[in-house]
C-alpha atoms as a PDB file:
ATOM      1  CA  UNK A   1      40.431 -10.857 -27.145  1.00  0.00           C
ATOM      2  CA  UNK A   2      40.918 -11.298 -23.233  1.00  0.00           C
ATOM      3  CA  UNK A   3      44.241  -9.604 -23.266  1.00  0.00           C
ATOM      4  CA  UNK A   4      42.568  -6.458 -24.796  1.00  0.00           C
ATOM      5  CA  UNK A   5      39.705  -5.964 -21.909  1.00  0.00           C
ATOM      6  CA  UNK A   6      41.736  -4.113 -19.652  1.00  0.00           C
ATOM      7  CA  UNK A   7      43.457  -1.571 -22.740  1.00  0.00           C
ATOM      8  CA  UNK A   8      39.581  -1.305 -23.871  1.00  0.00           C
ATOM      9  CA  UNK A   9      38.371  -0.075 -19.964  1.00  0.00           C
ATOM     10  CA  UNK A  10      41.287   2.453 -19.987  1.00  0.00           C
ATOM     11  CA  UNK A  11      40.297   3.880 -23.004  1.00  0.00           C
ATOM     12  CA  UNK A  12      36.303   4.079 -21.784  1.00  0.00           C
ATOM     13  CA  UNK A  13      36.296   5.842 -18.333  1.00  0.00           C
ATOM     14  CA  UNK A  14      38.333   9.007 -19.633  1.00  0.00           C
ATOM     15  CA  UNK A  15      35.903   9.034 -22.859  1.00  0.00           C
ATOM     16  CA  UNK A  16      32.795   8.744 -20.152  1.00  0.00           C
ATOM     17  CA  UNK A  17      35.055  11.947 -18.134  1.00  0.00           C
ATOM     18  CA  UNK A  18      35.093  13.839 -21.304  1.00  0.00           C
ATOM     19  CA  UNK A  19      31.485  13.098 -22.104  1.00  0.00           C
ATOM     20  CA  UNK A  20      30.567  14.638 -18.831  1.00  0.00           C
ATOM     21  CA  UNK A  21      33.082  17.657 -18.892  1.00  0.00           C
ATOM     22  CA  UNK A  22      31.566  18.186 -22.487  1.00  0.00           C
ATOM     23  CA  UNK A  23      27.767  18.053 -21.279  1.00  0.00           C
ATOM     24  CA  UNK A  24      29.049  20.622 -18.160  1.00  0.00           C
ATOM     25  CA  UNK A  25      30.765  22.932 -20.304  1.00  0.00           C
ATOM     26  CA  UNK A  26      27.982  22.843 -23.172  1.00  0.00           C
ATOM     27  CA  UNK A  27      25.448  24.272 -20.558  1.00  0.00           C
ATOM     28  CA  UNK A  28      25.196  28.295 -20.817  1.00  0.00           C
ATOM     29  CA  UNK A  29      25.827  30.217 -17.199  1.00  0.00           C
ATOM     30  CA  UNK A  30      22.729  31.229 -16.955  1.00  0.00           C
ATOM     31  CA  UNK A  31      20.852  28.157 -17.661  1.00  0.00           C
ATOM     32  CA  UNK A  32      22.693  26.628 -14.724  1.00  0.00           C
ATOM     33  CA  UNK A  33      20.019  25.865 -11.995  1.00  0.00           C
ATOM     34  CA  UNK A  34      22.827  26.563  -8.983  1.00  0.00           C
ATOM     35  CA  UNK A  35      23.814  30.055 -11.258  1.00  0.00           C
ATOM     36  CA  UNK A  36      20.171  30.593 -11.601  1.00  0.00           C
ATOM     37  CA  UNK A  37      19.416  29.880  -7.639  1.00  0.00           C
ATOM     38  CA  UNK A  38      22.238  32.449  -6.431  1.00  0.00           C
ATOM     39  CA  UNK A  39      20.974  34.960  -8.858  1.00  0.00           C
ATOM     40  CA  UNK A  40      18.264  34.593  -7.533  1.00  0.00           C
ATOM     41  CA  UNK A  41      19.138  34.747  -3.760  1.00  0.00           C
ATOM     42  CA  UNK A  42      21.179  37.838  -4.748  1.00  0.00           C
ATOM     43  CA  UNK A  43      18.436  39.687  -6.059  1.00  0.00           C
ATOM     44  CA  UNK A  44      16.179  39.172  -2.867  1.00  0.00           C
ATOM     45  CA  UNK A  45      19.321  39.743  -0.597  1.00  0.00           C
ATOM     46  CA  UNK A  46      19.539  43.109  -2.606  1.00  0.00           C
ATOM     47  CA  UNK A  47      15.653  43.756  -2.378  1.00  0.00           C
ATOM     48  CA  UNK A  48      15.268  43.411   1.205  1.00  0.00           C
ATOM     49  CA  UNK A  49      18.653  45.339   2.080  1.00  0.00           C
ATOM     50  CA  UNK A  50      17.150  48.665  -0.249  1.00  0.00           C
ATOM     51  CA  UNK A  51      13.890  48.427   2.333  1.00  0.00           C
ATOM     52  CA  UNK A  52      15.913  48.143   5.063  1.00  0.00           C
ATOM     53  CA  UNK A  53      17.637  51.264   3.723  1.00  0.00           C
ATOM     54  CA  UNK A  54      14.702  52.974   2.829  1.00  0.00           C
ATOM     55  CA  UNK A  55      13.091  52.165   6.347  1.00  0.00           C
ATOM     56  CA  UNK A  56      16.137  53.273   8.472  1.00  0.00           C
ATOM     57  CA  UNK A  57      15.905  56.731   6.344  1.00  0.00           C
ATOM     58  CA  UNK A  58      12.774  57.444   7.305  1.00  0.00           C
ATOM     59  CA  UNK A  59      12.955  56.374  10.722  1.00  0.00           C
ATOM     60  CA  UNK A  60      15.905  59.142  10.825  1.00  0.00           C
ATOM     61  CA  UNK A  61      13.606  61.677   9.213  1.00  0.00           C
ATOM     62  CA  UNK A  62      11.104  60.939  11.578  1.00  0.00           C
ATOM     63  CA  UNK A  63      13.254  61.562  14.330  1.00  0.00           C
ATOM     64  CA  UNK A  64      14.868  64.815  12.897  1.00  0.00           C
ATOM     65  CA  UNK A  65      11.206  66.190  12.642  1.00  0.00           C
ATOM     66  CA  UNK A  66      10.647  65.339  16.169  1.00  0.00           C
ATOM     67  CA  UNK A  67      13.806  66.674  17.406  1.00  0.00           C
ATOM     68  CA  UNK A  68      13.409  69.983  15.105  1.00  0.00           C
ATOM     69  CA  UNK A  69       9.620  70.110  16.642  1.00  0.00           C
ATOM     70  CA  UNK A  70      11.057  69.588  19.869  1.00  0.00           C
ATOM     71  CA  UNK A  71      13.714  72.494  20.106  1.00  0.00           C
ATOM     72  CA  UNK A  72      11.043  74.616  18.198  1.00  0.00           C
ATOM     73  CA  UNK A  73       8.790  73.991  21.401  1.00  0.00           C
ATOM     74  CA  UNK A  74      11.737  74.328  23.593  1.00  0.00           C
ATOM     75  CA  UNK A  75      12.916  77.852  22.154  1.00  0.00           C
ATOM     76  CA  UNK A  76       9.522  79.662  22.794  1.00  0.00           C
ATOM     77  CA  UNK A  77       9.503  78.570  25.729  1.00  0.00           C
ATOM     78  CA  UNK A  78      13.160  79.824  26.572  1.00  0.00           C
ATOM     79  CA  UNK A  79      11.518  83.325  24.892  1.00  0.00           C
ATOM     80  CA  UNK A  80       8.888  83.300  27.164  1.00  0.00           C
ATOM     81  CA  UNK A  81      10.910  82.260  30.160  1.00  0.00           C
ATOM     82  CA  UNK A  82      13.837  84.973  29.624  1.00  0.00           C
ATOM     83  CA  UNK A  83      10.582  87.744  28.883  1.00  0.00           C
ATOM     84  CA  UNK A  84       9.270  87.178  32.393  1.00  0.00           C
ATOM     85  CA  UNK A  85      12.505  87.370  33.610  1.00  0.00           C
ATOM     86  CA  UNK A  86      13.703  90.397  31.868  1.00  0.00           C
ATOM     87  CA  UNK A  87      10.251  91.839  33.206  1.00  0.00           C
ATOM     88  CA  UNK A  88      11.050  90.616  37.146  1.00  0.00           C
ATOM     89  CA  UNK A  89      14.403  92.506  36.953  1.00  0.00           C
ATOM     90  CA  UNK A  90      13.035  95.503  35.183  1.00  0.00           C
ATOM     91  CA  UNK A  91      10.576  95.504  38.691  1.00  0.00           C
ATOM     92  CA  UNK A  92      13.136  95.101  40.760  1.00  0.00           C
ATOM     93  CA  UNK A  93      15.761  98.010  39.902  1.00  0.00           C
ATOM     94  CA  UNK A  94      12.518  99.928  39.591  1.00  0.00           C
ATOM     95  CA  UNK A  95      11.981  99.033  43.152  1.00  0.00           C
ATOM     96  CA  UNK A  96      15.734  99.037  44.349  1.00  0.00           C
ATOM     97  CA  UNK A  97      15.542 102.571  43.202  1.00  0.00           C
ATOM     98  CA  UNK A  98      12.581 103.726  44.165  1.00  0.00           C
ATOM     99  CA  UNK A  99      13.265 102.199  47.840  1.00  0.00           C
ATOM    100  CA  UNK A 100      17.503 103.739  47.778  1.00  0.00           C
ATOM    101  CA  UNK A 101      15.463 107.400  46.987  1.00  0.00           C
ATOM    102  CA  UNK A 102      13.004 107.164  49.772  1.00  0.00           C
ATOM    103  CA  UNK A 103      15.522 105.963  52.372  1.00  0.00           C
ATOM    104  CA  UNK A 104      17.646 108.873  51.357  1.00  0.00           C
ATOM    105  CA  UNK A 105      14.991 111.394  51.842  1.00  0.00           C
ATOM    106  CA  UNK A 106      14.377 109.458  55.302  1.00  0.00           C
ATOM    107  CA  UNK A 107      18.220 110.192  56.119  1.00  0.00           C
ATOM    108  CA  UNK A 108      17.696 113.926  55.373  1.00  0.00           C
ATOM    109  CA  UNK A 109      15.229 114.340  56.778  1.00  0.00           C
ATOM    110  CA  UNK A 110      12.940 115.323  54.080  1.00  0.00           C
ATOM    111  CA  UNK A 111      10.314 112.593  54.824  1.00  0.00           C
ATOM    112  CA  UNK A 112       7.294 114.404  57.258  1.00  0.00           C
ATOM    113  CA  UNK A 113       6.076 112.445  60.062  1.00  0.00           C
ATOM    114  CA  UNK A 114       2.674 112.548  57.884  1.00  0.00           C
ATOM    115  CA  UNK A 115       4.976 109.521  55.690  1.00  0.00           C
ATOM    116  CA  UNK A 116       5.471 107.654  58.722  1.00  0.00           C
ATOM    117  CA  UNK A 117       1.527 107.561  60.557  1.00  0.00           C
ATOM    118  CA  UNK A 118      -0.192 104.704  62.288  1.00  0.00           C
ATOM    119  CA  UNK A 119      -2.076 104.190  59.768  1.00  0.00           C
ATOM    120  CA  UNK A 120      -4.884 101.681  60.443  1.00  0.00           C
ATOM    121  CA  UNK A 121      -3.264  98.966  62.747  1.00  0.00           C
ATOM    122  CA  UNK A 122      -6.320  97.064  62.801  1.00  0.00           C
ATOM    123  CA  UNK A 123      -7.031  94.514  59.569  1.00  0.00           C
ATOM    124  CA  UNK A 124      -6.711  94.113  56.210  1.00  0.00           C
ATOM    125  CA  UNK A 125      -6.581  96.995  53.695  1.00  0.00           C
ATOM    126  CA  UNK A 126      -9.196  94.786  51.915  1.00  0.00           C
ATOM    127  CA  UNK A 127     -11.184  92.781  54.485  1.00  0.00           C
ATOM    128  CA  UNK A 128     -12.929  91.331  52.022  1.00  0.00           C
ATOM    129  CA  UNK A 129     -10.572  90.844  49.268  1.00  0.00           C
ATOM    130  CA  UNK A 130      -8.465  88.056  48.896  1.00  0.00           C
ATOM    131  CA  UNK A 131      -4.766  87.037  49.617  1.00  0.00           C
ATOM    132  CA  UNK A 132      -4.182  88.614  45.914  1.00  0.00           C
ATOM    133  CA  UNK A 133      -6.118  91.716  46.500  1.00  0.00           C
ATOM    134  CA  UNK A 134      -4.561  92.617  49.877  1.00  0.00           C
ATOM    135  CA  UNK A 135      -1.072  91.947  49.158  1.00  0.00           C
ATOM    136  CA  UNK A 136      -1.361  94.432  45.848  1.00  0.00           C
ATOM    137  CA  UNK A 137      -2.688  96.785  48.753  1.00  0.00           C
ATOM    138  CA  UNK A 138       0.141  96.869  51.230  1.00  0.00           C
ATOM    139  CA  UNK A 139       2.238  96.945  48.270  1.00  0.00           C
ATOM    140  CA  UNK A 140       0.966  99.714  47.132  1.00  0.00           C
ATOM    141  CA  UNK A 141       1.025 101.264  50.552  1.00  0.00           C
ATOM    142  CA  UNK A 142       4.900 100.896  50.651  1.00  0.00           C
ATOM    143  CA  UNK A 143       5.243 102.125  47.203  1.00  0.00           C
ATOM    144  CA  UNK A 144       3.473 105.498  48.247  1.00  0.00           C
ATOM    145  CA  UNK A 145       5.684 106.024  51.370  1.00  0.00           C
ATOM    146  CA  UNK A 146       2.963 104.829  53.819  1.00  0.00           C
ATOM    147  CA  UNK A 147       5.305 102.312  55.668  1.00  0.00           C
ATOM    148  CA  UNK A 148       3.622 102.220  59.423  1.00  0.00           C
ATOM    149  CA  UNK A 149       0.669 101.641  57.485  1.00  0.00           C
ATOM    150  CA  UNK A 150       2.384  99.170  55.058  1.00  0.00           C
ATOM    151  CA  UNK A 151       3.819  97.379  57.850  1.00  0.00           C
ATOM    152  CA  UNK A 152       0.068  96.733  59.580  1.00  0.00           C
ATOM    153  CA  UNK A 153      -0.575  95.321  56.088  1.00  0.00           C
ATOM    154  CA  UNK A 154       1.557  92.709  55.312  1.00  0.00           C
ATOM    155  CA  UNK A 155       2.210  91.570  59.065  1.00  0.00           C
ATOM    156  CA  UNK A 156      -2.137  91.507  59.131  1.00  0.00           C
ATOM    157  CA  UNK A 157      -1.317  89.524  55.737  1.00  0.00           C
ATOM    158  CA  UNK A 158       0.453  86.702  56.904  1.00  0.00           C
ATOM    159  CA  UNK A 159      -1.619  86.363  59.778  1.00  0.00           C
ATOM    160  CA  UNK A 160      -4.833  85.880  57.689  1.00  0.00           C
ATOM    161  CA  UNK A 161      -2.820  84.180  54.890  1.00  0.00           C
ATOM    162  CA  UNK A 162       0.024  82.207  56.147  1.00  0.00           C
ATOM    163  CA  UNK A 163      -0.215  79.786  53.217  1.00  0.00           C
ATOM    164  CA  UNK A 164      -0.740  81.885  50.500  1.00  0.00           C
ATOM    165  CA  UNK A 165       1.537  81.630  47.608  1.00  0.00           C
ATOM    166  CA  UNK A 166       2.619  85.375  47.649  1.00  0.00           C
ATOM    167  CA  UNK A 167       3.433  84.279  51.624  1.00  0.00           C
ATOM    168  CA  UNK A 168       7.290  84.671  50.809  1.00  0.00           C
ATOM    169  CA  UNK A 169       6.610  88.404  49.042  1.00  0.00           C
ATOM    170  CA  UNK A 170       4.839  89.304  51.839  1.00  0.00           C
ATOM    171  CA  UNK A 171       7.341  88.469  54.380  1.00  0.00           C
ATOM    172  CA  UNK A 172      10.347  89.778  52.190  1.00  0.00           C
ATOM    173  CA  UNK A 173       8.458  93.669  51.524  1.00  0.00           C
ATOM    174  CA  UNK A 174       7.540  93.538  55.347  1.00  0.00           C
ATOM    175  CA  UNK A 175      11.408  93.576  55.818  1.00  0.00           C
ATOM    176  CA  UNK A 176      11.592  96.660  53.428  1.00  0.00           C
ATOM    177  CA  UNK A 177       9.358  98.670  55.279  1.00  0.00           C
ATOM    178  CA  UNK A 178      11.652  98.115  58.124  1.00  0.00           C
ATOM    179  CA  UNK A 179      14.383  98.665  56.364  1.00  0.00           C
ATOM    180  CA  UNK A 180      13.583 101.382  55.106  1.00  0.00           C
ATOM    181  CA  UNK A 181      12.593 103.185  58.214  1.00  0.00           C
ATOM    182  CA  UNK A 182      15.725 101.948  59.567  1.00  0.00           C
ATOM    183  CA  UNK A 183      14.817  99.647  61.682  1.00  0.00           C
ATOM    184  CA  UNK A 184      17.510  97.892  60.863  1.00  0.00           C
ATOM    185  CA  UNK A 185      17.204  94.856  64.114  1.00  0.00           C
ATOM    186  CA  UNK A 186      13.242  94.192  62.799  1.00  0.00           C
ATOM    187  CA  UNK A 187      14.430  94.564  59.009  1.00  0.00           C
ATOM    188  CA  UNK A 188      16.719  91.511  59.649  1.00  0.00           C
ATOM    189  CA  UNK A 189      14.805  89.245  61.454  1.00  0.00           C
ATOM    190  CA  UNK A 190      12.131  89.807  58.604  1.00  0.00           C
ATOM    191  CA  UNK A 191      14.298  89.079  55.966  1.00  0.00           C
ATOM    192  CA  UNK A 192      16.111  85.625  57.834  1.00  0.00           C
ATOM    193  CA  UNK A 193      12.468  84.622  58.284  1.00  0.00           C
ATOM    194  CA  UNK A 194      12.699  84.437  54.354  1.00  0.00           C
ATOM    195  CA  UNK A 195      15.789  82.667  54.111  1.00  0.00           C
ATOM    196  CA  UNK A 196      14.721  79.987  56.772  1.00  0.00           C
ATOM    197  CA  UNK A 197      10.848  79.532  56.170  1.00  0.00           C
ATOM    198  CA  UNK A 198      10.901  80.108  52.157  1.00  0.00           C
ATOM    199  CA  UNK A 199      14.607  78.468  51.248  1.00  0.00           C
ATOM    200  CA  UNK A 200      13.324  77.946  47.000  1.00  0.00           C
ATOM    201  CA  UNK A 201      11.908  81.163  47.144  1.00  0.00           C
ATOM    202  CA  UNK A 202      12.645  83.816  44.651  1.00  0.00           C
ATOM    203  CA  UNK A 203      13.112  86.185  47.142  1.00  0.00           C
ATOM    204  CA  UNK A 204      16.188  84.671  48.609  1.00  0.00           C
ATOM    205  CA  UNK A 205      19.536  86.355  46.596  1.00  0.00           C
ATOM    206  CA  UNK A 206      17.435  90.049  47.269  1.00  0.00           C
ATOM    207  CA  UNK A 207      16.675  88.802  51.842  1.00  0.00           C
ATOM    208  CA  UNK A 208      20.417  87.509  52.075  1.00  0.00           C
ATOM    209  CA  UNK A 209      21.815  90.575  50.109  1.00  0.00           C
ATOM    210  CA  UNK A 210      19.633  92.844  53.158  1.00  0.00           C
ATOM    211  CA  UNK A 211      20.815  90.271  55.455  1.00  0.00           C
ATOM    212  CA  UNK A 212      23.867  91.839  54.557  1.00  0.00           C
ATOM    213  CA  UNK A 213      22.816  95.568  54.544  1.00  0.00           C
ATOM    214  CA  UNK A 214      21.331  95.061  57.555  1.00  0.00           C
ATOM    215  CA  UNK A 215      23.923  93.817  59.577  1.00  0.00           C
ATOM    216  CA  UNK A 216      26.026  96.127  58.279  1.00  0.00           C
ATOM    217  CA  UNK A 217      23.934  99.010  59.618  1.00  0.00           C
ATOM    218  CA  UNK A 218      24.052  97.362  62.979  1.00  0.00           C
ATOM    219  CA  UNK A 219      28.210  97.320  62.587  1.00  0.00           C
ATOM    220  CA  UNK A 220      28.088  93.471  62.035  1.00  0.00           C
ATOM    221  CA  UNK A 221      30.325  93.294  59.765  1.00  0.00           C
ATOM    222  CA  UNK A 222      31.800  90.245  59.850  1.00  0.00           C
ATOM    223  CA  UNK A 223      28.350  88.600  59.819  1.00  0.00           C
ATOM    224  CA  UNK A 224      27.281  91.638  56.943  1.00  0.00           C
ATOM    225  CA  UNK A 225      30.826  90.018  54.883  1.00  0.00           C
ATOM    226  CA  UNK A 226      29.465  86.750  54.904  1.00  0.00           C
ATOM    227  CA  UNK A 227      26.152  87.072  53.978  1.00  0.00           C
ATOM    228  CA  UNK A 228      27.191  89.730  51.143  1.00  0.00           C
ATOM    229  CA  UNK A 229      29.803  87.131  49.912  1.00  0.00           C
ATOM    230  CA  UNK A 230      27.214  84.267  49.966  1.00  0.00           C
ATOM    231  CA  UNK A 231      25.533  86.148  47.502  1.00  0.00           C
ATOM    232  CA  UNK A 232      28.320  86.676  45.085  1.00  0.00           C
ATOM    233  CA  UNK A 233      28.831  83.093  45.529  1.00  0.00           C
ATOM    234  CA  UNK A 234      25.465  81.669  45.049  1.00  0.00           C
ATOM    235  CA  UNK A 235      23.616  83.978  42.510  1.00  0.00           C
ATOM    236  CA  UNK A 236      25.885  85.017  40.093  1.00  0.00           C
ATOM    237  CA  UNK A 237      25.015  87.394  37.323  1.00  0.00           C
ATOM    238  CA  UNK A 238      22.067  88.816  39.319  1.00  0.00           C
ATOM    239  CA  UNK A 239      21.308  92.545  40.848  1.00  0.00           C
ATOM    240  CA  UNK A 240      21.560  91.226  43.921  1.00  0.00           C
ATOM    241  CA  UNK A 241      24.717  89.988  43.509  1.00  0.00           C
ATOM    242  CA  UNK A 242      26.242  92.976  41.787  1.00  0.00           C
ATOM    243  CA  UNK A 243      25.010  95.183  44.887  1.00  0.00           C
ATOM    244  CA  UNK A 244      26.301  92.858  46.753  1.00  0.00           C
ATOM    245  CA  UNK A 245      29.892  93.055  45.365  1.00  0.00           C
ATOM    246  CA  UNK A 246      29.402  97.040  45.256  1.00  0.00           C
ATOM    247  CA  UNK A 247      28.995  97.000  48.952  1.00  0.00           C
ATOM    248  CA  UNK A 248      31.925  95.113  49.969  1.00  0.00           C
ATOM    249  CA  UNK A 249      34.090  97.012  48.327  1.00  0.00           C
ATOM    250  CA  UNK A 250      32.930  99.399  49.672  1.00  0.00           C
ATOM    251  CA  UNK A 251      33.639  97.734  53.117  1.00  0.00           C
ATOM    252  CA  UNK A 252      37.090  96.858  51.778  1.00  0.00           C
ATOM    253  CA  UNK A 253      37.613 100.373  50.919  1.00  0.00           C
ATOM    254  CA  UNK A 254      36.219 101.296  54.813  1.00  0.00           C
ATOM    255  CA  UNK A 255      38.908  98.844  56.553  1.00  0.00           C
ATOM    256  CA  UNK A 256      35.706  96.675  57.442  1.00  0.00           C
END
C-alpha cells in the first residue's frame, strides 16, 4: 500500500482545489460580503457626491441672487447719478447762455450804467443767513445783471465763509462777474484761484476753459492755447470741452 501514498496525495489536493472553486463559484454575486461591501461603498460615494451637487447649486444660486441684487442696486444708482448730471449740464448751458447774452449786450453797449452800480459794498446780502442762503443771493444778483453788486457778494462770501462747501462756486461765479464786465486781468486770477485752491472741484473743466477765454482777451494766446487744449485733453465729452475746441479753431482760423 506504501507505493500508492504518494498517487493517493496527487489525486486529493486538486479534489480539495475543486471543492473550494466549487464552494466560490456556488455563492451568488450578491451574497458576496466583498460584492456586498463595495455596493455598499458605491452607494454612499454616490449619496454624498448628489449633496455635494445639490450644495454647490445652491451656493451658485445664492450668488446669482446677490450679484442680480447687486447690479439692481448699482443701476439706480447709475439712474440717479446720470439724472443729477443731466440736470448740472442743463444749468450750465442755461448759464453759459444766459452769461454769452449779457456780455454781448455789455459789448454794445446796451447794458445802462444802472446794471453796473455799487451796489452795497458793505456785507452780506443776508447778514443773517447762512453760507447757503447768501451764496443763492449773490447768485441771484449775477443772474439779474447786478454784477458790482454781485461781486461785493461773493468776495464778502468767502470772507465770512472760507470753508464752506459752496467755497469753490463762490470763487468760480466771482470770476464771472469779472468776466463778464470784462475785466478780463481780475476774471483770471479768480478763476486760477479755482484751479489751485479747489483742484477736485467740479468747477475746474468750466475755470481752465475761462482761463483760456481770459487770456485770450488779454492777447495771451499762447498761454489761452494751452489752457484751451488742457481742456480738450482732460475733460472729454463735456461743454467745456466742446467750447473749448470751438474757440481754438477759431484761433486757428485767426493765425493765433
Amino acid at each position: 500500500m506504501k507505493p500508492h501514498a504518494p498517487l493517493l496525495l496527487r489525486s486529493v489536493v486538486p479534489l480539495a482545489a475543486l471543492i473550494l472553486l466549487a464552494g466560490c463559484v456556488s455563492t451568488p454575486p450578491e451574497e458576496d460580503p466583498v460584492v456586498q461591501k463595495l455596493t455598499e461603498l458605491d452607494s454612499r460615494l454616490l449619496r454624498i457626491e448628489r449633496v455635494l451637487a445639490n450644495q454647490s447649486l445652491l451656493d451658485l444660486s445664492q450668488r446669482i441672487d446677490a450679484a442680480n441684487a447687486e447690479v439692481r442696486t448699482l443701476r439706480g444708482q447709475l439712474d440717479e447719478l446720470q439724472h443729477s448730471l443731466d440736470q448740472v449740464q442743463d444749468q450750465q448751458r442755461q448759464m453759459y447762455g444766459d452769461v454769452d447774452r449779457r456780455l454781448a449786450a455789455l459789448e454794445s453797449g446796451a447794458v445802462t450804467g444802472g446794471s453796473l452800480g455799487h451796489g452795497s459794498a458793505g456785507g452780506l446780502p443776508i447778514p443773517q443767513g447762512d453760507d447757503r442762503a447768501n451764496y443763492q443771493a449773490a447768485f441771484d444778483l449775477l443772474k439779474d445783471g447786478k454784477y458790482q453788486e454781485a461781486i461785493n457778494a461773493f468776495t464778502q462770501f468767502l470772507r465770512v465763509f472760507p470753508n464752506s462747501a459752496l467755497a469753490d462756486n463762490a470763487q468760480y461765479w466771482l470770476g464771472e462777474a469779472h468776466y463778464v464786465t470784462r475785466q478780463y486781468a481780475a476774471a483770471l486770477r479768480h478763476f486760477q484761484t479755482v484751479l489751485d485752491q479747489y483742484p477736485d472741484s467740479r468747477k475746474v473743466p468750466d475755470a481752465l476753459l475761462k482761463v483760456g477765454y481770459c487770456n485770450y482777451e488779454l492777447k495771451n494766446y499762447e498761454a489761452a492755447r494751452a489752457a484751451l487744449s488742457q481742456v480738450v485733453s482732460r475733460f472729454g465729452d463735456t461743454t467745456a470741452a466742446r467750447l473749448a475746441a470751438q474757440r481754438l479753431t477759431k484761433m486757428e482760423s485767426e493765425g493765433r
